[in-house]
C-alpha atoms as a PDB file:
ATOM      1  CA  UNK A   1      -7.430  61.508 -18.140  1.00  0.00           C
ATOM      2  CA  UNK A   2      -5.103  58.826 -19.971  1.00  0.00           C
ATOM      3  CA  UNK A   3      -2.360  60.058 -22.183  1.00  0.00           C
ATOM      4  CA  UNK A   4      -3.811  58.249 -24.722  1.00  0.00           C
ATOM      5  CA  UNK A   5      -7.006  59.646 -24.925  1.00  0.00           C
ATOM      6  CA  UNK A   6      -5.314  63.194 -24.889  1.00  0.00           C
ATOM      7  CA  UNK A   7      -4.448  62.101 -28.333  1.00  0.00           C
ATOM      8  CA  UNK A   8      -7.160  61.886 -31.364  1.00  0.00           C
ATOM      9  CA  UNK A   9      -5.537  58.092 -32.095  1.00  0.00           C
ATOM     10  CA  UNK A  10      -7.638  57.566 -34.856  1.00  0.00           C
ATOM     11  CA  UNK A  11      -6.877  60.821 -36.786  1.00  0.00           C
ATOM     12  CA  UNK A  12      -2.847  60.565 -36.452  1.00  0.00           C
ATOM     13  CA  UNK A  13      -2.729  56.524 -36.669  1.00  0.00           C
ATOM     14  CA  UNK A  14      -6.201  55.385 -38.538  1.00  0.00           C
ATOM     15  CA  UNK A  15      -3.795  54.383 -41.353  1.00  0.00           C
ATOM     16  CA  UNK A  16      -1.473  52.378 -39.908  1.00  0.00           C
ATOM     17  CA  UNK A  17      -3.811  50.637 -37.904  1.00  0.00           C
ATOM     18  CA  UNK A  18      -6.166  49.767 -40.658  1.00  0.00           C
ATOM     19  CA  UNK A  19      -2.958  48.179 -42.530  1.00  0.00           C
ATOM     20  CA  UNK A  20      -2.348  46.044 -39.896  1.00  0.00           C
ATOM     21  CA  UNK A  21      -5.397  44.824 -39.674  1.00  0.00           C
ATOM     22  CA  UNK A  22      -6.271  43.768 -43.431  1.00  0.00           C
ATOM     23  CA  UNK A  23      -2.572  41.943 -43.409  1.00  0.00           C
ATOM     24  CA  UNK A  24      -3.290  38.319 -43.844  1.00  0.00           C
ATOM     25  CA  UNK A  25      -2.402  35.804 -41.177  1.00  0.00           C
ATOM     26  CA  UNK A  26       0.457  35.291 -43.460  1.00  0.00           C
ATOM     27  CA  UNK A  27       2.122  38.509 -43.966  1.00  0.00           C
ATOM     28  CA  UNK A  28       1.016  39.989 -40.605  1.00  0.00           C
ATOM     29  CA  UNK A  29       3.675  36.368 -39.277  1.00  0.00           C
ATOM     30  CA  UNK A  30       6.247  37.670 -41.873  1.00  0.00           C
ATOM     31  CA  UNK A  31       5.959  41.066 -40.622  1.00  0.00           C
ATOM     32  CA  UNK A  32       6.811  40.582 -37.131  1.00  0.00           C
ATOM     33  CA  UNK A  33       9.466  37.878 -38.284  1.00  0.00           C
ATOM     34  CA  UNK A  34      10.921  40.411 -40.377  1.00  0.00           C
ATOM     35  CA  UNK A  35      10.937  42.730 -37.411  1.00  0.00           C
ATOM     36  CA  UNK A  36      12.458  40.373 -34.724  1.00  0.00           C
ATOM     37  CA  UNK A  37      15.115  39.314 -37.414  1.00  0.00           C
ATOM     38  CA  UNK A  38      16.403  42.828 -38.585  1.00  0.00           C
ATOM     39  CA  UNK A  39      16.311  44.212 -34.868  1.00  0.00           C
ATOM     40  CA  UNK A  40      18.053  40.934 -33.199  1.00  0.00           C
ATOM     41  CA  UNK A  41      20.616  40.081 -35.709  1.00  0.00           C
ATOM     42  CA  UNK A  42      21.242  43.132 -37.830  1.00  0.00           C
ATOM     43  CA  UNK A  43      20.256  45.765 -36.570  1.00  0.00           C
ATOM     44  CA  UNK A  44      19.917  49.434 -38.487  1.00  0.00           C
ATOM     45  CA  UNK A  45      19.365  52.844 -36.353  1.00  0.00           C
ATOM     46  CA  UNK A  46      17.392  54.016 -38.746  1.00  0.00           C
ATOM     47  CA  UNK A  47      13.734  53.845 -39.548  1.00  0.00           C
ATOM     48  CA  UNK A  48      13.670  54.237 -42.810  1.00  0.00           C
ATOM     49  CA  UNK A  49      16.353  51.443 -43.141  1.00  0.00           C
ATOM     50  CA  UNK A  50      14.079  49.337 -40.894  1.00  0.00           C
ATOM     51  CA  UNK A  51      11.460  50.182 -43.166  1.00  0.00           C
ATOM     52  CA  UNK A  52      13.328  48.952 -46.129  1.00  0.00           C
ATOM     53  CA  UNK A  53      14.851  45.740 -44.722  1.00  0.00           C
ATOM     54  CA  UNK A  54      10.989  44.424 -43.981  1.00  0.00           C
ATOM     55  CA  UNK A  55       9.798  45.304 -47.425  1.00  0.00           C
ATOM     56  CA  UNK A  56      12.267  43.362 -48.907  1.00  0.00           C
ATOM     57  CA  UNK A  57      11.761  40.418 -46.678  1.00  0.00           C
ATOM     58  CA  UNK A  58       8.089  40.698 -47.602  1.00  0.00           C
ATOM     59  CA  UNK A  59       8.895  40.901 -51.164  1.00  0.00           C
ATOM     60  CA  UNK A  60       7.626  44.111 -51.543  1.00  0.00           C
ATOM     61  CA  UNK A  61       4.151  42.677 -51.375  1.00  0.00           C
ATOM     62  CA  UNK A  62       3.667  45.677 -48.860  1.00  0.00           C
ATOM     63  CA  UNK A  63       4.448  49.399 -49.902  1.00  0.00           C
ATOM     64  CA  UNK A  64       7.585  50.711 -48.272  1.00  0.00           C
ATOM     65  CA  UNK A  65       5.321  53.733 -47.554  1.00  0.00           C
ATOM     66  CA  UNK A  66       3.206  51.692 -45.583  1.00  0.00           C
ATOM     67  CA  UNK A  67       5.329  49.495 -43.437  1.00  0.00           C
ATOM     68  CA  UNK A  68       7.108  52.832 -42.672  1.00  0.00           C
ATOM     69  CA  UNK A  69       3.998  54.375 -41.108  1.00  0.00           C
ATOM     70  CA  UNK A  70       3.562  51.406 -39.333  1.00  0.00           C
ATOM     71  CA  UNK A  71       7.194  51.946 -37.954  1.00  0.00           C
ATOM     72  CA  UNK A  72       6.375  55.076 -37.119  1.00  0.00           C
ATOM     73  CA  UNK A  73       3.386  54.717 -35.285  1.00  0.00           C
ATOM     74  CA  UNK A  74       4.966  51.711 -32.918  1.00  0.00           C
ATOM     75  CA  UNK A  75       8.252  54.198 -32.585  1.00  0.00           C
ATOM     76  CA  UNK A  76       5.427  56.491 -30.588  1.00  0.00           C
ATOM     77  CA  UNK A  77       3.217  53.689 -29.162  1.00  0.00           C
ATOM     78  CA  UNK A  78       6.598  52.158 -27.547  1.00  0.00           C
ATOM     79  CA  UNK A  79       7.513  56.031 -26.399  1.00  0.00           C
ATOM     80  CA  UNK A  80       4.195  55.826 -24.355  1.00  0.00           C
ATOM     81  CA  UNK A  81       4.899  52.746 -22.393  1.00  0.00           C
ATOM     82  CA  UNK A  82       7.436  54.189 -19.620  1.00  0.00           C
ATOM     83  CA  UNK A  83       4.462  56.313 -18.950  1.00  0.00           C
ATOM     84  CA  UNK A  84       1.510  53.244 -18.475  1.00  0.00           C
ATOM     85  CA  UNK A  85       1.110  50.688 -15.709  1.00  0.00           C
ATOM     86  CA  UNK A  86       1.516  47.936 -18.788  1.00  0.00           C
ATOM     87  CA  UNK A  87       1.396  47.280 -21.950  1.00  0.00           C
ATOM     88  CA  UNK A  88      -2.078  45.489 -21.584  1.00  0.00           C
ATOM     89  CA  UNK A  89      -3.349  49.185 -20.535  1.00  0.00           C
ATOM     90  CA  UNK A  90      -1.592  50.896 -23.386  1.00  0.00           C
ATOM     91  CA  UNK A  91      -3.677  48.257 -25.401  1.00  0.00           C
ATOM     92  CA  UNK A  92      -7.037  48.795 -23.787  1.00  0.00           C
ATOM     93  CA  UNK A  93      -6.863  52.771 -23.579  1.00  0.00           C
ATOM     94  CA  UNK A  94      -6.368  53.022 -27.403  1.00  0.00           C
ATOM     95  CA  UNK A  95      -8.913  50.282 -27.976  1.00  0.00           C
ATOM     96  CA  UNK A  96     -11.248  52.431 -25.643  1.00  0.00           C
ATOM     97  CA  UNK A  97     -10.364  55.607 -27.543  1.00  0.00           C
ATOM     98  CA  UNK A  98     -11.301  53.889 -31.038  1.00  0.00           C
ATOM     99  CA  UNK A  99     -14.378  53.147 -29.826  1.00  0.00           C
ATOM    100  CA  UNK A 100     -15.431  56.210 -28.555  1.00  0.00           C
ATOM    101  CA  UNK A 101     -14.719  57.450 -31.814  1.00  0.00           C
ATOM    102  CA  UNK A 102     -18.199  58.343 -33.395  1.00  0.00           C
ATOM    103  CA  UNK A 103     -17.795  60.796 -36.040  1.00  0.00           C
ATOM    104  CA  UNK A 104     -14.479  59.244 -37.982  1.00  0.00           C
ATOM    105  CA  UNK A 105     -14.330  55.606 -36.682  1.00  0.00           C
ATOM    106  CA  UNK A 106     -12.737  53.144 -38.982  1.00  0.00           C
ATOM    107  CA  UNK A 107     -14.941  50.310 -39.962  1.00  0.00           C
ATOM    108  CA  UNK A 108     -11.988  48.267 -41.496  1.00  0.00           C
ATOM    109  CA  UNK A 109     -10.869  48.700 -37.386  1.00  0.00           C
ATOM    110  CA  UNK A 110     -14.611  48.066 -35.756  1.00  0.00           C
ATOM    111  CA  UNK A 111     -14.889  44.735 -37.965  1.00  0.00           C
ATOM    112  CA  UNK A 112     -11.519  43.075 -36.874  1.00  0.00           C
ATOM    113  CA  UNK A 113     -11.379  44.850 -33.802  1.00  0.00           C
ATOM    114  CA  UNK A 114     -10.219  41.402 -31.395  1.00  0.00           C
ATOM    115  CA  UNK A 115      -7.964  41.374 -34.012  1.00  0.00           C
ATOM    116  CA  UNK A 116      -6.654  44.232 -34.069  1.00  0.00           C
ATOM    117  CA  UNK A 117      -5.944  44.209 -30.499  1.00  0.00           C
ATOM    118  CA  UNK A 118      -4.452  40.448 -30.539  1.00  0.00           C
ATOM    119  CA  UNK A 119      -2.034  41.757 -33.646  1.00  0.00           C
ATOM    120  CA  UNK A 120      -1.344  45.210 -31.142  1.00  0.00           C
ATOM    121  CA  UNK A 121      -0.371  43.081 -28.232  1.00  0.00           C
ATOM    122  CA  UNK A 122       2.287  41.220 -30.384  1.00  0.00           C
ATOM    123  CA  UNK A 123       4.156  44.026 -32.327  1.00  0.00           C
ATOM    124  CA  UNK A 124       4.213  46.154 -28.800  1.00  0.00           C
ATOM    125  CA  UNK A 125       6.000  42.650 -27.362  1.00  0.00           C
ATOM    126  CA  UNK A 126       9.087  42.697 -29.501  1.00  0.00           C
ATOM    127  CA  UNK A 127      12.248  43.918 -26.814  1.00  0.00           C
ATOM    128  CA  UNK A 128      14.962  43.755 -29.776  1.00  0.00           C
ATOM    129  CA  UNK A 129      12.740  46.450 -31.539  1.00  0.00           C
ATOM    130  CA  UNK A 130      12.198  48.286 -28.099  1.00  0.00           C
ATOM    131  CA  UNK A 131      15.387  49.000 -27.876  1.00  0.00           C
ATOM    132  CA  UNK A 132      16.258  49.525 -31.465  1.00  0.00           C
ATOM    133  CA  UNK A 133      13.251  52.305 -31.062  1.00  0.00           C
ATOM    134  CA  UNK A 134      14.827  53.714 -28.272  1.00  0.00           C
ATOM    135  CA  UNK A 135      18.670  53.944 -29.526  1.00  0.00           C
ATOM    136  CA  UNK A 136      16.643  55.701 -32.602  1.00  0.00           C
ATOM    137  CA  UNK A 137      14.815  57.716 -30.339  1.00  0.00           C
ATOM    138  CA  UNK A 138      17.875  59.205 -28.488  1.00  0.00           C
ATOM    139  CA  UNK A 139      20.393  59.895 -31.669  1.00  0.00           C
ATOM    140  CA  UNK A 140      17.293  61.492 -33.371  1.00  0.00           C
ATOM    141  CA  UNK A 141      16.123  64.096 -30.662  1.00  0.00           C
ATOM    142  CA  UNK A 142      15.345  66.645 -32.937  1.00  0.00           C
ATOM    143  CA  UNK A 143      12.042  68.495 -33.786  1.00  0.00           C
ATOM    144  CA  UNK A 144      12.904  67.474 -37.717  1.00  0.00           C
ATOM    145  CA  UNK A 145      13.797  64.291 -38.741  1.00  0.00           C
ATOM    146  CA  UNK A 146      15.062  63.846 -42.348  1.00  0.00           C
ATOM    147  CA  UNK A 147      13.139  61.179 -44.261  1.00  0.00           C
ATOM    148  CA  UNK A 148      14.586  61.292 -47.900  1.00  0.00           C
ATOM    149  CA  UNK A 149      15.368  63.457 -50.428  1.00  0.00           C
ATOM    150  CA  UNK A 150      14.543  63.786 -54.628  1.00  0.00           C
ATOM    151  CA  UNK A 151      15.454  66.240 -57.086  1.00  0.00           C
ATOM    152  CA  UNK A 152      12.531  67.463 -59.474  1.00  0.00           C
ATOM    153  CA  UNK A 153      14.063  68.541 -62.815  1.00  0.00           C
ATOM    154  CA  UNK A 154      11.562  71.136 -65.196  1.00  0.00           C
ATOM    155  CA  UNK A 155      12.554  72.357 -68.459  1.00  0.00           C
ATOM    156  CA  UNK A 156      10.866  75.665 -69.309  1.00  0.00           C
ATOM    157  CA  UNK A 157      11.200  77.716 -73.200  1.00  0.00           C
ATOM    158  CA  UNK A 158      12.286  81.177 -73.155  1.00  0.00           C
ATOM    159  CA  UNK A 159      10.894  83.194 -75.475  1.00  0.00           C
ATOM    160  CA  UNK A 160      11.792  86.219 -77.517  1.00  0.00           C
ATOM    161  CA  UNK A 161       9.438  89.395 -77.568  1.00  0.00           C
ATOM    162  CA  UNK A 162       7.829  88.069 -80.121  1.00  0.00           C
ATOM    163  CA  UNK A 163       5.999  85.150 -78.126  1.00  0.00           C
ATOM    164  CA  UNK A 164       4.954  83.662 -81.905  1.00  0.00           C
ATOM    165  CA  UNK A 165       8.511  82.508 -82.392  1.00  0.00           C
ATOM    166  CA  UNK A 166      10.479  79.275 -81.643  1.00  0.00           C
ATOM    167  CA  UNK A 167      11.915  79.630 -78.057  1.00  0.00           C
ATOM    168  CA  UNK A 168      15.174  81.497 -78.152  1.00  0.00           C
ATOM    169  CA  UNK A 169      16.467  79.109 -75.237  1.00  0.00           C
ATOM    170  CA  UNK A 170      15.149  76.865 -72.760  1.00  0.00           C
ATOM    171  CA  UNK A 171      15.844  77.021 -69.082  1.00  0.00           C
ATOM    172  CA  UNK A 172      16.593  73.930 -66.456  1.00  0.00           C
ATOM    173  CA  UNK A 173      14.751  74.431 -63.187  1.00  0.00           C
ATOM    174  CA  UNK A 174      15.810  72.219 -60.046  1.00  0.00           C
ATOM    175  CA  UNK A 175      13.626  71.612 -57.247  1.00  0.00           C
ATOM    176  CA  UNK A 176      14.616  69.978 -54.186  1.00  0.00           C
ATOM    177  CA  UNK A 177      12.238  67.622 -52.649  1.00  0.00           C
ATOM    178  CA  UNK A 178      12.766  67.157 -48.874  1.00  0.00           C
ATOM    179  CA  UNK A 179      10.548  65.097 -46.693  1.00  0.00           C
ATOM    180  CA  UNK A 180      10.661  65.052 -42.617  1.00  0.00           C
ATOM    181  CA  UNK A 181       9.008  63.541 -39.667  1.00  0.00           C
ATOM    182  CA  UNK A 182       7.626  65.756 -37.512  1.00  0.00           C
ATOM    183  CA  UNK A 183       5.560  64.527 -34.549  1.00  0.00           C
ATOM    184  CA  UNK A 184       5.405  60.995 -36.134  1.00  0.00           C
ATOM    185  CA  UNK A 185       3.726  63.060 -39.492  1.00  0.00           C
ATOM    186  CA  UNK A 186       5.428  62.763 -42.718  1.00  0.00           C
ATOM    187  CA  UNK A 187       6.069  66.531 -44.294  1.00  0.00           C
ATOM    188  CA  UNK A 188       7.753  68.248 -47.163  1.00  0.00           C
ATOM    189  CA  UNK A 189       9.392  71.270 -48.407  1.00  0.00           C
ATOM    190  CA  UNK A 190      10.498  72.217 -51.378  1.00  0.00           C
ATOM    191  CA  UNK A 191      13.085  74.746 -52.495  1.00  0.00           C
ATOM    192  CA  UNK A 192      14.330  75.746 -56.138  1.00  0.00           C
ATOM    193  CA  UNK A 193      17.580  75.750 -57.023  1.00  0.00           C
ATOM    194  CA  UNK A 194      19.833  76.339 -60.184  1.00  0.00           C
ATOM    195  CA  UNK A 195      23.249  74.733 -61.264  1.00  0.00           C
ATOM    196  CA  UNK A 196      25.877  76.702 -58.205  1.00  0.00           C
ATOM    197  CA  UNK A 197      23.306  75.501 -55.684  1.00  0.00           C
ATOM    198  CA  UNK A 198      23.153  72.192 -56.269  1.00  0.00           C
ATOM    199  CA  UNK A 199      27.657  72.250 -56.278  1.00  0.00           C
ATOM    200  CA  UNK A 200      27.729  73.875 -53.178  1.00  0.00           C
ATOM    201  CA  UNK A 201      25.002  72.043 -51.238  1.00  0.00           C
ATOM    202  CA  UNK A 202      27.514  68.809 -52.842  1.00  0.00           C
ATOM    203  CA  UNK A 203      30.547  70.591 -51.498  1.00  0.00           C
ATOM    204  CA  UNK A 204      28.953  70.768 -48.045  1.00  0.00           C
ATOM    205  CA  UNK A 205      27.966  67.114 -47.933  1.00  0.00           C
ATOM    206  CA  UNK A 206      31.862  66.075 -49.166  1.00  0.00           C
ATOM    207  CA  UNK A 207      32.947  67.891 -46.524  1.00  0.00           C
ATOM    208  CA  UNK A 208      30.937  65.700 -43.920  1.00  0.00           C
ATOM    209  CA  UNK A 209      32.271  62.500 -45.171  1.00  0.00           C
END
């Protein structure tokens, strides 16, 4: 059995792939553009950074959000190729595996599908963002990658016994936000935290600088 078909490819990358396909000629040519120019003249080891660079090239006419789970997805296509003949049969097993989809297949995918394939073929040909993807790859062997970060700030009224009343005080409840790749999936976690947390988890970072 193919590695790829091991995987349910249209359940962990339907998303992606459907992006790619309803780009226009135009901004699909920008896209790659963007990526041969960031990864072959300055280059960032990071994907989110990546991710960022393109948008801006595109003129944020694409959702960071997106172009990142596109980056994500060809950071584990490329992964697969040591273990294929070619990239031509990378191409074909996960065009074989979308079609064999019956219960969830994408019709955005079924009606462009030579597209699809054609547009597959190019982003899986770029060697400056091969081997940006696999310097990435080997400083971020960990089963967490960090994505970003965001504080959530909620005011809450404390009352007296007398529930009736005016709030006596009001409280300031943090919450951090974190967000992580795991597997190529986006995740979060989120932890509260008052005022000595948040200057201590600040006195850690200085002391990594």
């Amino acid at each position: 059995m193919s590695i790829i078909r091991d995987i349910d490819i249209l359940e962990r990358y339907k998303k992606p792939f459907e992006i790619i396909c309803e780009f226009t000629e135009n901004t699909f040519n920008q896209f790659v553009n963007a990526l041969i120019e960031i990864t072959k003249v300055n280059p960032v080891l990071s994907l989110e950074a990546l991710s960022a660079r393109i948008a801006e090239q595109l003129n944020n006419d694409v959702k960071r959000e997106e172009i990142l789970d596109i980056i994500i997805t060809l950071t584990n296509l490329y992964s697969l190729l040591p273990y294929t003949p070619n990239k031509t049969d990378l191409i074909e097993n996960i065009s074989q595996s979308l079609e064999d989809e019956k219960d969830n297949r994408s019709e955005i995918i079924k009606n462009k599908f030579a597209i699809f394939k054609d547009r597959l073929k190019k982003l899986l040909d770029i060697n400056s963002l091969a081997v940006i993807i696999k310097a990435i790859t080997i400083l971020r062997e960990s089963t967490n990658l960090f994505s970003n970060a965001r504080v959530l700030t909620d005011v809450r009224p404390i009352f007296d016994v007398e529930v009736t009343n005016k709030p006596v005080l009001f409280a300031i409840m943090s919450t951090l936000k974190l967000s992580y790749v795991v597997d190529g999936q986006l995740k979060e976690f989120f932890v509260s935290m008052d005022e000595s947390d948040i200057n201590f988890l600040i006195e850690v970072f200085e002391q990594t600088r």
